[in-house]
C-alpha atoms as a PDB file:
ATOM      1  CA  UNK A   1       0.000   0.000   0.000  1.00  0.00           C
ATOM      2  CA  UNK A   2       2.876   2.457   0.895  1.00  0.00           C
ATOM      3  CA  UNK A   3       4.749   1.604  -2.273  1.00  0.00           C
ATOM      4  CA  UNK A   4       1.242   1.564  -4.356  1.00  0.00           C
ATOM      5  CA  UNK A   5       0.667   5.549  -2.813  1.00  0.00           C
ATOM      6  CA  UNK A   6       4.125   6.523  -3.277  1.00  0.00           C
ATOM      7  CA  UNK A   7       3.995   7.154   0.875  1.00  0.00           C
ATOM      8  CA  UNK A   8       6.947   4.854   0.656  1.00  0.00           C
ATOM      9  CA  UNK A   9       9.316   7.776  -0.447  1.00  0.00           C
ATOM     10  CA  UNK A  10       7.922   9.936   2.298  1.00  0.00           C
ATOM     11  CA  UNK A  11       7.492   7.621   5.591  1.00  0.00           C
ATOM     12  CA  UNK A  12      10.742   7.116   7.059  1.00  0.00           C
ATOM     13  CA  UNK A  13       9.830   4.392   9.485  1.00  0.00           C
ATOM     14  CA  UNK A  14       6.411   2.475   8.881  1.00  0.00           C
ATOM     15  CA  UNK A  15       5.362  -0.159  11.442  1.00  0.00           C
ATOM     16  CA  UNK A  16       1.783  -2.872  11.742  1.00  0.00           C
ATOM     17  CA  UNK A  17       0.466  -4.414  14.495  1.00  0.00           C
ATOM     18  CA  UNK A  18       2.092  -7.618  14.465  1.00  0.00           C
ATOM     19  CA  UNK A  19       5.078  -5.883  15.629  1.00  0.00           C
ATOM     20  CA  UNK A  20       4.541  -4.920  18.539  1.00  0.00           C
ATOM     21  CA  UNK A  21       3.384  -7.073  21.968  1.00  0.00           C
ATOM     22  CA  UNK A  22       0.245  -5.451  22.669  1.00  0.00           C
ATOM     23  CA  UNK A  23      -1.994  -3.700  20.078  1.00  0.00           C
ATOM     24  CA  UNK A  24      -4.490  -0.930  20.209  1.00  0.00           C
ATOM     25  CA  UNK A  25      -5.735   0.708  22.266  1.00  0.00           C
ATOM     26  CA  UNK A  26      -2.214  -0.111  24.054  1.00  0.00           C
ATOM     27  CA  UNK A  27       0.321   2.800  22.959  1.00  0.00           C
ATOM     28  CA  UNK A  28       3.007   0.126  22.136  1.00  0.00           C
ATOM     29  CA  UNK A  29       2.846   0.951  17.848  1.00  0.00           C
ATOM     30  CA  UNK A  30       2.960   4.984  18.446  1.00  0.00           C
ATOM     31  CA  UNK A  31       5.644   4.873  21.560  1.00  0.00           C
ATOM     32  CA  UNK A  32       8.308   2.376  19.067  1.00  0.00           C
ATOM     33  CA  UNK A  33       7.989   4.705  15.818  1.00  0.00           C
ATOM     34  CA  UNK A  34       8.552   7.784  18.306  1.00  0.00           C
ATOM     35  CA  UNK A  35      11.274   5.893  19.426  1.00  0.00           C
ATOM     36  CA  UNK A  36      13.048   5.107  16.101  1.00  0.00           C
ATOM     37  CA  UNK A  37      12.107   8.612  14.657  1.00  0.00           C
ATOM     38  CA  UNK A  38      13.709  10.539  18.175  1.00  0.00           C
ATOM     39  CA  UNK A  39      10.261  12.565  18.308  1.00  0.00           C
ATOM     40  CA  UNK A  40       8.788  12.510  22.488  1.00  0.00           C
ATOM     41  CA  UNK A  41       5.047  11.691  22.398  1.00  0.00           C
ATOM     42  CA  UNK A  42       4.221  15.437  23.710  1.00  0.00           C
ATOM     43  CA  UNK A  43       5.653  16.823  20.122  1.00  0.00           C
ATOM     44  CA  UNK A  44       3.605  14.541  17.919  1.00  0.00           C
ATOM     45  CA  UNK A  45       0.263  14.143  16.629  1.00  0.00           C
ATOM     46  CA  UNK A  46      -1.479  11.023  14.917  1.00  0.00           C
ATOM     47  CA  UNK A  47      -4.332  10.899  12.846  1.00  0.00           C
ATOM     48  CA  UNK A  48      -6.906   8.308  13.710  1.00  0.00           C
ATOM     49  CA  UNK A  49     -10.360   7.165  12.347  1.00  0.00           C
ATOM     50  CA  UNK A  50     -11.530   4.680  15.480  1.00  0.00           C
ATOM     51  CA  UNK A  51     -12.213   4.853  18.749  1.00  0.00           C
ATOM     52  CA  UNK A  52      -9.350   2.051  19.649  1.00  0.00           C
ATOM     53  CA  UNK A  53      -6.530   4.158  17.710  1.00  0.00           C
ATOM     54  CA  UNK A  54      -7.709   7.499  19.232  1.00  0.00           C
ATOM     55  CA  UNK A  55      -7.699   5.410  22.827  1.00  0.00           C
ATOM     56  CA  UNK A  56      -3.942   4.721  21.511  1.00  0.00           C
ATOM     57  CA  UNK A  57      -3.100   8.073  20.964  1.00  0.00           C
ATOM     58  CA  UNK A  58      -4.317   9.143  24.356  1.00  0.00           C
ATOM     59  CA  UNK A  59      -2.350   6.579  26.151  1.00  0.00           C
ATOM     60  CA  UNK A  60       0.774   7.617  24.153  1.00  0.00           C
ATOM     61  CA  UNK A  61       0.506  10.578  25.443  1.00  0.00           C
ATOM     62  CA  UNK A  62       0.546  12.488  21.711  1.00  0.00           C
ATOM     63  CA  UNK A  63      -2.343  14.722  20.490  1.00  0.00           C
ATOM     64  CA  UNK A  64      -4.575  13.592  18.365  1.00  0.00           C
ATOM     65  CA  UNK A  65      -6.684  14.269  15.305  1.00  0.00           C
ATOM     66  CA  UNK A  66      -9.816  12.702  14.845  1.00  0.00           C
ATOM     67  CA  UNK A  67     -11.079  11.670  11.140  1.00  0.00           C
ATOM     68  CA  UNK A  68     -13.984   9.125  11.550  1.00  0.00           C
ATOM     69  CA  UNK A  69     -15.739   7.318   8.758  1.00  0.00           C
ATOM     70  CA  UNK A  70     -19.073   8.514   8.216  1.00  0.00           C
ATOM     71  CA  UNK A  71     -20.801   5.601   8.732  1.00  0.00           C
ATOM     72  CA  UNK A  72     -19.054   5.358  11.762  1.00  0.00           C
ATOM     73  CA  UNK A  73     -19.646   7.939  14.277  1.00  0.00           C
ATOM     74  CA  UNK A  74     -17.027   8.068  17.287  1.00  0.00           C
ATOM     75  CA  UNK A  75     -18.617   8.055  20.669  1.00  0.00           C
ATOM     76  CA  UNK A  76     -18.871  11.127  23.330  1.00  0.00           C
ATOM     77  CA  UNK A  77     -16.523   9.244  25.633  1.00  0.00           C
ATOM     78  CA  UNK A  78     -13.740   8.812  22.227  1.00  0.00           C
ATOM     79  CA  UNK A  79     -14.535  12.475  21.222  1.00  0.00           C
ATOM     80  CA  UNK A  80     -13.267  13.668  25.018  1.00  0.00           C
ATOM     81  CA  UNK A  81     -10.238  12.769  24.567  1.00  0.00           C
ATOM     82  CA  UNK A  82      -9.148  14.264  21.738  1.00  0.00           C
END
């Protein structure tokens, strides 16, 4: 997909799931690209469509932008804690 977008040329570190122990809504995936990239949580924001990446975010400790699908409204309790 990165290749496919030409994101590949841009992204300087891209990371799934299945490398990290715990997945979302854990902050493992955002706290190990941080890591690699040198950025500390409190200078970064992610961009998130779901309630269990936005519950990532959070725990990371980064800000966060919320882009839900439209068929798939976030909740009150997600939309508090962005």
């Amino acid at each position: 997909m990165l290749r496919a977008t030409g994101l590949d040329g841009i992204l300087s570190v891209a990371m799934y799931g299945d490398e990290v122990e715990h997945g979302k809504p854990a902050p493992d995936i955002y706290l190990r690209v941080l890591e690699r990239i040198g950025v500390p949580p409190e200078r970064a924001v992610g961009v998130e469509d779901s309630g269990n990446g936005i519950r990532s975010l959070h725990a990371a400790g980064m800000g966060i932008i919320a882009a839900p699908s439209p068929g798939y409204a976030l909740s009150d309790e997600i939309l508090a804690l962005t």
